[in-house]
Protein backbone atom coordinates (compact mmCIF):
# COMPACT_ATOMS: atom_id res chain seq x y z
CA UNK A 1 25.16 22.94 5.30
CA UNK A 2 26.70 20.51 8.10
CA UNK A 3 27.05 16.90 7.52
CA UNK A 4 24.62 16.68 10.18
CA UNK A 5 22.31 18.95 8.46
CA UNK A 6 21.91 17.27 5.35
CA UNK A 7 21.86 13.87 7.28
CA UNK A 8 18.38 14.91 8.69
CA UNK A 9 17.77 16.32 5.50
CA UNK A 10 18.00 13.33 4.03
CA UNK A 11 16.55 11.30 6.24
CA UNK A 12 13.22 13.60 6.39
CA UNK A 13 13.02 13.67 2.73
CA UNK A 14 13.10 9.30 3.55
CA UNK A 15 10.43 9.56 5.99
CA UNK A 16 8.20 11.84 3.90
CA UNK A 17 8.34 9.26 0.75
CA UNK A 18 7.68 6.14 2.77
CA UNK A 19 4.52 7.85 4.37
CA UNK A 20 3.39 9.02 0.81
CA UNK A 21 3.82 5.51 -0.59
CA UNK A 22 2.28 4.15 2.61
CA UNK A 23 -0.64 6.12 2.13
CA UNK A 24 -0.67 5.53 -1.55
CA UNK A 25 -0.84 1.77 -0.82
CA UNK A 26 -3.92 1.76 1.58
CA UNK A 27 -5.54 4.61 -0.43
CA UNK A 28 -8.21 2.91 -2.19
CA UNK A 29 -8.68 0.07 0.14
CA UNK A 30 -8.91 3.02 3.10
CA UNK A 31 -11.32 5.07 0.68
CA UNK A 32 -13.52 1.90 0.72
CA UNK A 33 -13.50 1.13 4.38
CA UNK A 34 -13.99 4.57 5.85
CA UNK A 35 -13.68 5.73 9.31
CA UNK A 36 -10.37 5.64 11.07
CA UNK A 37 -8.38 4.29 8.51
CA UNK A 38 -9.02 6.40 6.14
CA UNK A 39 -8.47 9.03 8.51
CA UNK A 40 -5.38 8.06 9.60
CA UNK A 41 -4.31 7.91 5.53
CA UNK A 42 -4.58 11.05 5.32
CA UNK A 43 -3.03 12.01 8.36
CA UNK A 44 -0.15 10.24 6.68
CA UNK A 45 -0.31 12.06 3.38
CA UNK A 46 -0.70 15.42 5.02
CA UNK A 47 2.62 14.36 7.13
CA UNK A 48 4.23 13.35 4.10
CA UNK A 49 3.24 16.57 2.44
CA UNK A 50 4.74 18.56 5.10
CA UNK A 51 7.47 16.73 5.45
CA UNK A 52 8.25 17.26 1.72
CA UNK A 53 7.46 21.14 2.23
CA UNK A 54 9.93 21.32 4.93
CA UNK A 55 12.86 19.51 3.19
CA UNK A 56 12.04 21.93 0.24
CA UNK A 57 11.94 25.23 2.39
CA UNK A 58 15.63 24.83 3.40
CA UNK A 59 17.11 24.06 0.12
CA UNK A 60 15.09 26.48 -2.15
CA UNK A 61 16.20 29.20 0.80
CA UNK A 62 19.53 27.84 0.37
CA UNK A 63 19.71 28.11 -3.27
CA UNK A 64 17.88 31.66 -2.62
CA UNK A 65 21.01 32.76 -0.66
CA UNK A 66 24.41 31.61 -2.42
CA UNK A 67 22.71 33.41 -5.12
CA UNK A 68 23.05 36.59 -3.56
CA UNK A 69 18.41 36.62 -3.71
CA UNK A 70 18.18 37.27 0.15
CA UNK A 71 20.65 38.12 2.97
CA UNK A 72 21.61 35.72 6.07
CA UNK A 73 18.54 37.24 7.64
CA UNK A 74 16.12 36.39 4.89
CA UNK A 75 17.34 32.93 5.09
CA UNK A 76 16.18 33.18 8.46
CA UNK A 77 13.15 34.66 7.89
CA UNK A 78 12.30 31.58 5.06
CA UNK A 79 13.07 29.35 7.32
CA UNK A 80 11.15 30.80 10.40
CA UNK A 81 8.11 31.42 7.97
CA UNK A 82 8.33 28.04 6.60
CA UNK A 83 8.35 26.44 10.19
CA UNK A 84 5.30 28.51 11.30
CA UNK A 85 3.17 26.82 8.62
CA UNK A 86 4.35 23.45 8.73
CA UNK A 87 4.53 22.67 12.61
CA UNK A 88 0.79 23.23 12.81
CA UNK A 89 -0.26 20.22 10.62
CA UNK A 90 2.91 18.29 11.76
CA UNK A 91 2.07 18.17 15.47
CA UNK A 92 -1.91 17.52 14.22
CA UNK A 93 -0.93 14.51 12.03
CA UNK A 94 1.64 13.47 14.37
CA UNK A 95 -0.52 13.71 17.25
CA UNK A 96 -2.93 11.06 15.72
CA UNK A 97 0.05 9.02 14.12
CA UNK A 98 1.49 8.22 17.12
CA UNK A 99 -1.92 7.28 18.73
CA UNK A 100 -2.54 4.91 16.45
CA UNK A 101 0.66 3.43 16.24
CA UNK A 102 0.72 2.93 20.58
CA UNK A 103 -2.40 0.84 19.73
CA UNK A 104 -1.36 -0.81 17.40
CA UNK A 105 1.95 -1.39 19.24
CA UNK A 106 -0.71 -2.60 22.03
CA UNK A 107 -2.65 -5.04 20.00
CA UNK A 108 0.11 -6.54 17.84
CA UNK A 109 3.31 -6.47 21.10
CA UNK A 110 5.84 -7.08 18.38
CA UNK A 111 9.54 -5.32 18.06
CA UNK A 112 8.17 -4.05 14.68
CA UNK A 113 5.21 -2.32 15.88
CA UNK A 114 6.95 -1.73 19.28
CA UNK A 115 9.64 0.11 17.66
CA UNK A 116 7.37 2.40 15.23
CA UNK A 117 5.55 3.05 18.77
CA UNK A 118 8.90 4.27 20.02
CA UNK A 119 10.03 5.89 16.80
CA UNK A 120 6.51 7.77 16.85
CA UNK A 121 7.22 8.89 20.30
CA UNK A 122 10.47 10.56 20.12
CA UNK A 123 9.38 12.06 17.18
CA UNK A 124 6.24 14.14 18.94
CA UNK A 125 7.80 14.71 22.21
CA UNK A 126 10.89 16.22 20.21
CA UNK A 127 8.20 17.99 17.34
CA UNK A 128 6.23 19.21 20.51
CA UNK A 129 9.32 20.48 22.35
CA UNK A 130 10.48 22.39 19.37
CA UNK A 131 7.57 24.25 18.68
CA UNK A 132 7.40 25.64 22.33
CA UNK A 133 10.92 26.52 22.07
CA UNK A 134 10.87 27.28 19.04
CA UNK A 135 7.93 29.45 17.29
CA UNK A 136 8.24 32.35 19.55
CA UNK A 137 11.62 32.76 17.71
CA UNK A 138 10.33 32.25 14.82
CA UNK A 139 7.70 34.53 14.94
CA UNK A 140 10.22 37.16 15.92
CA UNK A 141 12.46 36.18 12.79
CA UNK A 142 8.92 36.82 10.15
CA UNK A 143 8.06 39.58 11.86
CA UNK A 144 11.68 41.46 11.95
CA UNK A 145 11.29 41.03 7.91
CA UNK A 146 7.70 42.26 7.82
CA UNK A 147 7.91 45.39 9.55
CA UNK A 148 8.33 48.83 7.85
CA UNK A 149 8.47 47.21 4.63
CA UNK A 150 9.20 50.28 2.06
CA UNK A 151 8.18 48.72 -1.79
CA UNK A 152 11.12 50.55 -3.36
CA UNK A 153 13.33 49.52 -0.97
CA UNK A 154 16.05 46.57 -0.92
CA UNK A 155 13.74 44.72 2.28
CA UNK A 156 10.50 44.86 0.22
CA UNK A 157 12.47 42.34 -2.97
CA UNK A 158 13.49 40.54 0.30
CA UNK A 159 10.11 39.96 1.46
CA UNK A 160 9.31 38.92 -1.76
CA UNK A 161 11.68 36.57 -2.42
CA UNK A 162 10.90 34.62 1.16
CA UNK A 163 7.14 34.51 0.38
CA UNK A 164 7.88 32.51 -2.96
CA UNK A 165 10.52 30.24 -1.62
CA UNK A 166 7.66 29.39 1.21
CA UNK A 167 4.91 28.89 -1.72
CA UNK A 168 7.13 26.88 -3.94
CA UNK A 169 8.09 25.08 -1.04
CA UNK A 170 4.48 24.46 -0.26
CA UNK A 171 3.24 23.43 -3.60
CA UNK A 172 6.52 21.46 -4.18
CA UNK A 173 5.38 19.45 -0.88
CA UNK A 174 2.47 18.41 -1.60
CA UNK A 175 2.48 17.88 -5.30
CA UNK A 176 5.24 15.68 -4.77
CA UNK A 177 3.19 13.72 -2.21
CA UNK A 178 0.35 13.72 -4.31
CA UNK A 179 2.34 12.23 -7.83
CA UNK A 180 4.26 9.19 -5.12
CA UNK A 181 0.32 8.43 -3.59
CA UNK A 182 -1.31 8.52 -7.34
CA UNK A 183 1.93 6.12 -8.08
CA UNK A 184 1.58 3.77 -5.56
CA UNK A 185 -2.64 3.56 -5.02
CA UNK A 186 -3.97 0.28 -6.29
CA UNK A 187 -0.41 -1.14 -6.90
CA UNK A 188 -0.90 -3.79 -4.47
CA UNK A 189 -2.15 -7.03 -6.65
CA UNK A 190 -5.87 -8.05 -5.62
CA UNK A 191 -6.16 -11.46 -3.58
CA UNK A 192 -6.87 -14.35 -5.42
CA UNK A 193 -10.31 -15.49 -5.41
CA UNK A 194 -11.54 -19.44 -4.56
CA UNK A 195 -12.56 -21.40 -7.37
CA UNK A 196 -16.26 -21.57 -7.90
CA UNK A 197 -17.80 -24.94 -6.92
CA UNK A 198 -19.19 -27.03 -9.48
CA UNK A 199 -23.03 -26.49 -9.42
């Protein structure tokens, strides 16, 4: 893997805890006021579960191919399979992440808001970009490895081997999500309350 590589690899594997803890911060307060915040907590867990599921993807696959478990075209094929099911939910959640954070960006008109605004809209644009360039090949890379699948041959252990790199990678994404939210909900110390006046 590039330095670049693991740069963004790094940095998504960032992203994903701070919307986890985010979300585990507002949970209860969010499960008490309903509506759209609680909606957009969850649109922040299920980013932060993706997010997770991704970073896991490439290194499980990675670990799957220096040990001789899959070929340069399972890799692929893990990775393409892994992107199919992931870009769905990210471009949902982000969709509704970023709308809230231009409002918010609206209401508040401060460089910290302004520049999550900003953040949140390079990050769509480039997430929506991606999967129009992007899934077609994808799709192409799955289905190359699907077809004429013979059980007792060599591709069939192949196949095999990229389905349970994508469903460790899955559960791996959003139980790790789910342990940082349980870690972090109802952390945040409860206001103090006013002394009672003397009857």
């Amino acid at each position: 893997m590039s330095t670049l590589g693991l740069f963004v690899l790094v940095l998504n594997f960032a992203i994903s805890w701070a919307n986890a803890r985010t979300s585990g911060l507002v949970w209860v307060e969010s499960k008490h006021i309903g509506g759209w915040i609680r909606f957009m907590t969850w649109m922040g867990w299920l980013m932060s579960a993706l997010g997770f599921t991704w970073c896991y993807v490439i290194v499980l696959a990675l670990f799957a191919r220096s040990g001789g478990y899959i070929d340069d075209r399972g890799f692929d094929a893990a990775l393409s399979l892994g992107y199919l099911i992931v870009i769905p939910g990210v471009l949902f959640s982000g969709l509704f992440i970023w709308i809230d954070s231009l409002v918010v960006a609206w209401r508040q008109r401060d460089l910290p808001s302004m520049g999550v605004a900003a953040w949140n809209t390079f990050a769509q644009a480039y997430n929506t970009y991606s999967a129009i360039e992007g899934v077609g090949g994808a799709a192409k890379s799955v289905g190359s490895l699907f077809s004429d699948v013979d059980a007792d041959d060599i591709k069939g252990v192949a196949v095999i081997a990229v389905i349970l790199i994508v469903l460790a990678a899955i559960a791996g994404g959003f139980i790790t999500t789910e342990l940082i939210r349980r870690h972090y909900a109802a952390s945040r110390p409860l206001p103090a309350h006013p002394a009672a006046a003397p009857a």
